[in-house]
Protein backbone atom coordinates (compact mmCIF):
# COMPACT_ATOMS: atom_id res chain seq x y z
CA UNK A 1 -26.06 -3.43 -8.22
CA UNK A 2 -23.30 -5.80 -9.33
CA UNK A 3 -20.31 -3.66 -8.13
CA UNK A 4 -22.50 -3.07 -4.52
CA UNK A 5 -22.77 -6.88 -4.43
CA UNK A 6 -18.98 -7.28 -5.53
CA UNK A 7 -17.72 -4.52 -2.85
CA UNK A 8 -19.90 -5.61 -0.12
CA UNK A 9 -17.95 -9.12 -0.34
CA UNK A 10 -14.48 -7.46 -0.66
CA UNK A 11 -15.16 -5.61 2.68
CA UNK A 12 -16.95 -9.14 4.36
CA UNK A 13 -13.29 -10.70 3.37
CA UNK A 14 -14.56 -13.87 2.12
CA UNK A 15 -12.86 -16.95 3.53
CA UNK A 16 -10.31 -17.52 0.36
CA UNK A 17 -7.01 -16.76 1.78
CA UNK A 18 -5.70 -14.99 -1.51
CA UNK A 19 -8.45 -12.95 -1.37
CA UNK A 20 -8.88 -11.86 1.97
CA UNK A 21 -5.28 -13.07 3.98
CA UNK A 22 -7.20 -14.54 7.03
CA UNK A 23 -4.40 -16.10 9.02
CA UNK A 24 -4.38 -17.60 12.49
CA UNK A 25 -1.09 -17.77 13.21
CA UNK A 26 1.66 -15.48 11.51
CA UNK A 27 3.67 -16.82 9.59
CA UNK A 28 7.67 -16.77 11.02
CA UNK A 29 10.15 -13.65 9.54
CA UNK A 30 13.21 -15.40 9.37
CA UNK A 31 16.24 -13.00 10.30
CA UNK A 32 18.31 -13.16 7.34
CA UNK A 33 17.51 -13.62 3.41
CA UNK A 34 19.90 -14.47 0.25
CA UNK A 35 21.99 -11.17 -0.71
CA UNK A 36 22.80 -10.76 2.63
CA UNK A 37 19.13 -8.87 3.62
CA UNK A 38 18.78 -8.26 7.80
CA UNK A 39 15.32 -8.52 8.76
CA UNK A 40 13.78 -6.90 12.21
CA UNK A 41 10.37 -8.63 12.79
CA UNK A 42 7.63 -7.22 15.05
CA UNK A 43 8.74 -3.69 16.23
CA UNK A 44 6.81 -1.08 17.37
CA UNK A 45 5.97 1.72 15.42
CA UNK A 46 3.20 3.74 17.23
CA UNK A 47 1.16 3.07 20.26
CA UNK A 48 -2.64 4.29 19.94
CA UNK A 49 -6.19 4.18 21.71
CA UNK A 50 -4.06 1.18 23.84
CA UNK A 51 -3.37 -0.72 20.80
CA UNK A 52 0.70 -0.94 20.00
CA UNK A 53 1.55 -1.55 15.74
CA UNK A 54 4.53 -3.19 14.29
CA UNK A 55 6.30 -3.39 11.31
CA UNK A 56 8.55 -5.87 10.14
CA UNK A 57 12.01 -4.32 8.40
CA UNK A 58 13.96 -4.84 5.85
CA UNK A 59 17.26 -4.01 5.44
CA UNK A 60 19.81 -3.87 2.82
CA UNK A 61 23.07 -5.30 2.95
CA UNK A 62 25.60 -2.71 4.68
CA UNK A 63 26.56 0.14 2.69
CA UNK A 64 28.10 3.96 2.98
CA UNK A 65 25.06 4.60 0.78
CA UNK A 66 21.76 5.97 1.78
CA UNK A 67 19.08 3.84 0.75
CA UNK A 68 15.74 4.53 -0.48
CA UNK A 69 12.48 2.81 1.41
CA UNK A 70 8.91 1.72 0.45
CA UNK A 71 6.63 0.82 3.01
CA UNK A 72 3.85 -1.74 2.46
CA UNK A 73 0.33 -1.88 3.51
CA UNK A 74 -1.21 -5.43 3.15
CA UNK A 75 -4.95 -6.16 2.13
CA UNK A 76 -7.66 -7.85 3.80
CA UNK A 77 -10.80 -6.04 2.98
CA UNK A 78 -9.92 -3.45 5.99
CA UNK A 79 -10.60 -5.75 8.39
CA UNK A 80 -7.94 -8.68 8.63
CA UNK A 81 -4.44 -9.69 6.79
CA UNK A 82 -0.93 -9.65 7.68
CA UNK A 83 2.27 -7.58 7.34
CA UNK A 84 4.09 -11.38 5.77
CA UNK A 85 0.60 -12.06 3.43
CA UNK A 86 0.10 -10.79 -0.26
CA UNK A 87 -2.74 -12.50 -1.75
CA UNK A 88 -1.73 -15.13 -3.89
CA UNK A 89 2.03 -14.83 -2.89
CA UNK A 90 2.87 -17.96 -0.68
CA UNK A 91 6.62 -16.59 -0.34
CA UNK A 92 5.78 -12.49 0.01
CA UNK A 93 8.94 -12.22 2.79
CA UNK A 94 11.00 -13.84 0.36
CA UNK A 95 9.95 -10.91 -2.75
CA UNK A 96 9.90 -8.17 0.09
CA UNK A 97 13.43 -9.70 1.26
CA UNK A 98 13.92 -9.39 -2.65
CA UNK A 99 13.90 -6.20 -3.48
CA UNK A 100 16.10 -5.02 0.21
CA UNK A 101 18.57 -6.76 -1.92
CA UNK A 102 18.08 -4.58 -4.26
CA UNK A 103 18.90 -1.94 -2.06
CA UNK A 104 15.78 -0.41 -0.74
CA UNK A 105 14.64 -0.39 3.07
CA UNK A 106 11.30 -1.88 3.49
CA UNK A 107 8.70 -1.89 6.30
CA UNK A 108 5.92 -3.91 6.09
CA UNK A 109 3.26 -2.21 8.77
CA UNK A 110 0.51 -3.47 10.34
CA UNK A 111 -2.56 -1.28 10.68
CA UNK A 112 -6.14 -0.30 13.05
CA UNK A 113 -8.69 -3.09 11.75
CA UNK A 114 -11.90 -2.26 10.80
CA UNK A 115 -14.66 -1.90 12.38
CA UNK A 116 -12.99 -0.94 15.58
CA UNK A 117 -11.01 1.85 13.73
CA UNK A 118 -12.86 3.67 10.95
CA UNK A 119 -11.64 5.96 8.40
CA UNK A 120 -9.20 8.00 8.07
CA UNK A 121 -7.75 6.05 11.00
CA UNK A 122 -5.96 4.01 9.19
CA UNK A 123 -4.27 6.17 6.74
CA UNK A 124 -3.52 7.62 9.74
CA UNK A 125 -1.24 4.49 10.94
CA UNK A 126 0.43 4.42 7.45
CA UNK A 127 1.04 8.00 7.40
CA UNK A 128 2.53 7.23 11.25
CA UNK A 129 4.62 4.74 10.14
CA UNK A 130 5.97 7.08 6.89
CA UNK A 131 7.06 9.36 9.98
CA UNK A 132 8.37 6.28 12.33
CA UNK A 133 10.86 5.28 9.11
CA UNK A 134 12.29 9.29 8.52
CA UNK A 135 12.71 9.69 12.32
CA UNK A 136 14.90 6.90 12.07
CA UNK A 137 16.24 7.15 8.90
CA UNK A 138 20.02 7.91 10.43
CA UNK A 139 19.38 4.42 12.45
CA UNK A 140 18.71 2.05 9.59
CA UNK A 141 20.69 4.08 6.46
CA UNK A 142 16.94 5.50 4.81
CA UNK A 143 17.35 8.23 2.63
CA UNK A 144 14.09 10.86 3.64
CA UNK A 145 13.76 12.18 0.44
CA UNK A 146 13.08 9.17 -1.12
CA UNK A 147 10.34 7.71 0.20
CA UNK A 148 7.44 5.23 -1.46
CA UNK A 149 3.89 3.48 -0.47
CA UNK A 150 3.14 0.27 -2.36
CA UNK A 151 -0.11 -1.69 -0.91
CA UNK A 152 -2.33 -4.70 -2.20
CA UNK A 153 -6.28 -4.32 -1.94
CA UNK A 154 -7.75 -2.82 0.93
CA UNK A 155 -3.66 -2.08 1.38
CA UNK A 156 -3.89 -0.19 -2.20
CA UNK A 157 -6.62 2.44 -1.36
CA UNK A 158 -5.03 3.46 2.04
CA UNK A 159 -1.56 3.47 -0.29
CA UNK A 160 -3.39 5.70 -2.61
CA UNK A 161 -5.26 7.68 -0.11
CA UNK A 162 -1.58 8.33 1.35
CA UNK A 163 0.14 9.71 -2.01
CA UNK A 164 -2.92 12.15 -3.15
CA UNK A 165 -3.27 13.90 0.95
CA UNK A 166 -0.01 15.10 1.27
CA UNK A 167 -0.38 18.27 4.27
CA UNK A 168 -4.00 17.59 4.51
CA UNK A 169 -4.92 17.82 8.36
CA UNK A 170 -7.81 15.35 8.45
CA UNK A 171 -5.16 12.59 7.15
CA UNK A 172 -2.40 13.19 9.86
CA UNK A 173 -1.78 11.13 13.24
CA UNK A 174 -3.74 12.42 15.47
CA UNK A 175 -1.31 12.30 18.42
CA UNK A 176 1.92 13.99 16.95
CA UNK A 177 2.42 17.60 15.60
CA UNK A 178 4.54 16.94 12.62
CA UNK A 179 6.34 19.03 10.41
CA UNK A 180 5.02 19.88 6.78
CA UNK A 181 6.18 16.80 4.42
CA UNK A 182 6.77 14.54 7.31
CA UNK A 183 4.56 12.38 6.12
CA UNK A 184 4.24 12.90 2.26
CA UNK A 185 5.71 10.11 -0.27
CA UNK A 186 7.62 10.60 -3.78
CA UNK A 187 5.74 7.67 -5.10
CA UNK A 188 2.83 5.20 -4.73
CA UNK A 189 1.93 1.44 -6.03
CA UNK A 190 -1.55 0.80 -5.48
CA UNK A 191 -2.21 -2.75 -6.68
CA UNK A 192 -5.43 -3.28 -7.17
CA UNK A 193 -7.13 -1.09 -4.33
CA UNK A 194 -10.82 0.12 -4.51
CA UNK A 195 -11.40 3.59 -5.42
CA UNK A 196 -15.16 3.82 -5.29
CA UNK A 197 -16.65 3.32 -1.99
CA UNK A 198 -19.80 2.64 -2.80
CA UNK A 199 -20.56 -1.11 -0.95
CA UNK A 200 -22.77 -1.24 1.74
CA UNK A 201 -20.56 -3.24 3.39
CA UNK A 202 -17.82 -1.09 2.89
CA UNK A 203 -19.45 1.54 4.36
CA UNK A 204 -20.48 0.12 7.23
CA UNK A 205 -16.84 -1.37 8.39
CA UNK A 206 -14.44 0.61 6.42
CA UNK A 207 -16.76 4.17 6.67
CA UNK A 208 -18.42 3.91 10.04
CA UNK A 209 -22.03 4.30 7.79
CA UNK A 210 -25.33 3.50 9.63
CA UNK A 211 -27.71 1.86 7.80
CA UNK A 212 -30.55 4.33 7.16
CA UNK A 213 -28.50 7.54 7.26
CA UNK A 214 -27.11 9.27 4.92
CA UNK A 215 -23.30 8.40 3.72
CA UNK A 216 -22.02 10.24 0.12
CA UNK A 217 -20.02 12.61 1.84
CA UNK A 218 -18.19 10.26 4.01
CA UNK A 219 -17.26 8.37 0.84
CA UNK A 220 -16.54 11.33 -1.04
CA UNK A 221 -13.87 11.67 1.48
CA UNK A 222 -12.68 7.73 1.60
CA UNK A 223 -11.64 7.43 -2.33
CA UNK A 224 -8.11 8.87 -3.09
CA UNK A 225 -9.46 10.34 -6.50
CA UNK A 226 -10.98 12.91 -4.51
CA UNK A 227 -7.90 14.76 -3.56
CA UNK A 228 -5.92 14.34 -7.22
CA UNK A 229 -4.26 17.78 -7.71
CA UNK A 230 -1.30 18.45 -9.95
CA UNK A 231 2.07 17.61 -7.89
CA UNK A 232 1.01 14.35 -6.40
CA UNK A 233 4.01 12.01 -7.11
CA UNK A 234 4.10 9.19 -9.50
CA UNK A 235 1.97 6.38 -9.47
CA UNK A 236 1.63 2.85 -10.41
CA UNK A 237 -1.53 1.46 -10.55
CA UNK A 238 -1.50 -2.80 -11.20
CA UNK A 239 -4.84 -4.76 -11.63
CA UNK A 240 -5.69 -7.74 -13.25
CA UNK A 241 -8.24 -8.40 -16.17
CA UNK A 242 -10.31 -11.00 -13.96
CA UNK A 243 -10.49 -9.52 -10.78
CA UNK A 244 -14.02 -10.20 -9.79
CA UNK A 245 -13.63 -8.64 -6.41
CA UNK A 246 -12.83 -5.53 -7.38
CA UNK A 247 -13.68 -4.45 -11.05
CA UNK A 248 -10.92 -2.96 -13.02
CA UNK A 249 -12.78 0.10 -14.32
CA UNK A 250 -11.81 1.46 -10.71
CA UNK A 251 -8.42 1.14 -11.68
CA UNK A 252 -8.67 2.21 -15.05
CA UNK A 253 -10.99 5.31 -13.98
CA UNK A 254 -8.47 6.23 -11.18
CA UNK A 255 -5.80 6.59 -13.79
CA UNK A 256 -7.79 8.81 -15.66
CA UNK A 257 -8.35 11.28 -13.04
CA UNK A 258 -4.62 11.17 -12.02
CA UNK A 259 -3.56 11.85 -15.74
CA UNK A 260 -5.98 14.65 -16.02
CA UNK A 261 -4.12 16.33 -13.39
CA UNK A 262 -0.76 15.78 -14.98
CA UNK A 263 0.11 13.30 -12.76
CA UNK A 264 3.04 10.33 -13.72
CA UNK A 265 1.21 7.49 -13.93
CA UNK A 266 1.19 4.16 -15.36
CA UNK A 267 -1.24 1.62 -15.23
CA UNK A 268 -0.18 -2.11 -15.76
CA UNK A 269 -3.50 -4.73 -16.48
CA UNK A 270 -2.35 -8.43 -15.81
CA UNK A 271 -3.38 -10.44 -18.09
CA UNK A 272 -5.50 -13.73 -16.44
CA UNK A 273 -4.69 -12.36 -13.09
CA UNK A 274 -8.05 -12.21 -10.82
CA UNK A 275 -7.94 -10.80 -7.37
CA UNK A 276 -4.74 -10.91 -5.17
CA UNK A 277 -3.41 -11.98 -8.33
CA UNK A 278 -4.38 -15.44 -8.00
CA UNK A 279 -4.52 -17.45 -11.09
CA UNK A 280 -5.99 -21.27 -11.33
CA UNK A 281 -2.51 -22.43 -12.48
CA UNK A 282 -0.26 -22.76 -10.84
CA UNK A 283 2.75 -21.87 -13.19
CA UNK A 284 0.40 -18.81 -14.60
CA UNK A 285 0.02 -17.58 -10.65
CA UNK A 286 3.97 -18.03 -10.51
CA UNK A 287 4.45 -16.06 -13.79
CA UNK A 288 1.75 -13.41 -12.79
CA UNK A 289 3.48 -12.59 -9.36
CA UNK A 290 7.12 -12.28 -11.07
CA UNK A 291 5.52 -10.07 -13.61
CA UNK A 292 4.08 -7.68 -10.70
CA UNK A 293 6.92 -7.85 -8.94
CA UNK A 294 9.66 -6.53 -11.95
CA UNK A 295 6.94 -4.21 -13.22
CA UNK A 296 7.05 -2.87 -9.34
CA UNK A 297 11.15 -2.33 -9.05
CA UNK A 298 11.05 -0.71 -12.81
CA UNK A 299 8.45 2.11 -11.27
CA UNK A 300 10.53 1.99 -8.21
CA UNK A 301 13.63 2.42 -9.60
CA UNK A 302 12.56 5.14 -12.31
CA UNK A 303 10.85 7.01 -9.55
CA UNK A 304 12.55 6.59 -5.99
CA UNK A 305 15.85 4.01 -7.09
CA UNK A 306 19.21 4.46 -8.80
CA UNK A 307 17.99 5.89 -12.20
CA UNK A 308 15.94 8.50 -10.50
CA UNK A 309 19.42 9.33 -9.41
CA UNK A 310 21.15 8.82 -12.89
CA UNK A 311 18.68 10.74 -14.26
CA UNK A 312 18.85 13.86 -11.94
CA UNK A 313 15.00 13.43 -11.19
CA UNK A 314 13.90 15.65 -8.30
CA UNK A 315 14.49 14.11 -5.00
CA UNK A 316 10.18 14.78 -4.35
CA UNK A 317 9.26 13.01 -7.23
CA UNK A 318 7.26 15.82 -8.46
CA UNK A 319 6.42 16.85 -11.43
């Protein structure tokens, strides 16, 4: 009863801005960082059902190299946030702006809201946008083969969802015949996203469930641990020890479904960190979020950066 009641308020985003990212008015992208990082706010990656999403890139510093990219899907309980929000980050453009210094491409996407869009739909948009970034990979100096998914929350399950459907039809956009791998990722950082989708809730925004009828199979199909197979690519899964919002067991049981199949996968538990990674000090929060963020470019870098190259890793990222 305690995880229904703890779901049901994920998915009803209460009004706590690190929790849920409710924003009225976006915050500005400004067009150039520190470490000489080119931003592109606002453009279009797919137009669908009348409804046109955006991502906001961005880009390295100028190169001959090929970079690799990581595409982020923000949280919000399915049904609100923002490309520029990360739940208790105040300066997230500045830490995505971070790590394009660091030589990576990265596309912050917006996504189909529930309850106007239900599942799959918006795995659908990220797996769009994964297909947006490789179709113009010659455009903006993105190496294809090297390809990740990191999202927060709501964010992390369609992240996760992402890296264990690789060629599965019911998970492709539905107005573009793509080739095989298109859309597939060689890793995935799914901070905190729920696995079980078992809140009422839930169900009824994120699932399209009506009340009364019957549902299991519909969330059967919603978690990501459903579609764990041997040759999914490495994960990262980060969750804090005081999340109340979404119980770290999910986490913890997610990993041990991915290990079972042989999977790469690390799970990092932060310490005082509740959800969004919000902490009630202030210098803890600070500590918390630069924590997340190394742990993040060490997975990165094994998996998709420069020592996945040193190393002579595979360019899929699988095992």
């Amino acid at each position: 009863m305690r995880r229904h009641i703890l779901l049901a308020a994920f998915a009803a985003c209460l009004p706590v801005p690190a929790s849920c990212q409710q924003v009225s008015v976006p915050p500005p992208l400004p067009a150039v960082f520190a470490g000489g990082v080119r931003t592109v706010a606002d453009l279009p990656y797919r137009r669908i059902e009348g409804e046109t999403l955006a991502l906001d890139l961005y880009l390295p510093p100028p190169g001959n190299d090929l970079h690799p990219a990581i595409v982020f899907v923000h949280g919000g309980g399915f049904v609100t946030g923002h490309t520029r929000m990360m739940g208790a980050a105040t300066d997230f453009p500045a830490r995505l702006a971070a790590l394009a210094a660091r030589g990576y491409v990265v596309a912050s996407i917006q996504y189909r809201l529930a309850p106007r869009v239900h599942f799959p739909g918006q795995v659908r948009d990220a797996k769009a946008a994964i297909a947006w970034l490789r179709d113009h990979a010659g455009k903006y100096g993105i190496d294809p083969t090297r390809v990740a998914i990191w999202g927060s929350s709501a964010g992390g399950t369609i992240a996760a969802t992402v890296g264990t459907t690789c060629g599965i039809a019911l998970f492709e956009p539905e107005d573009a015949a793509l080739p095989p791998g298109k859309t597939c990722v060689q890793a995935v950082a799914d901070w905190f996203g729920p696995i079980a989708m078992d809140g009422q809730v839930l169900g009824a925004t994120y699932l399209g469930c009506v009340t009364g009828e019957p549902c299991d199979e519909r969330r059967r199909s919603a978690s990501p641990a459903t579609y764990v197979k041997k040759g999914a690519p490495p994960f990262l899964l980060l969750h804090g020890d005081s999340d109340k919002l979404v119980p770290l067991d999910q986490s913890g049981q997610f990993a041990g479904v991915l290990r079972a199949a042989g999977v790469d996968t690390s799970l990092e538990i932060v310490a005082g960190a509740e959800h969004g990674l919000k902490a009630t000090d202030r210098a803890r929060q600070q500590s918390i979020l630069d924590h997340a963020m190394d742990t993040l470019w060490s997975f990165l870098d094994r998996t998709i950066g420069p020592s996945s190259r040193r190393n002579d890793r595979p360019a899929t990222g699988r095992k």
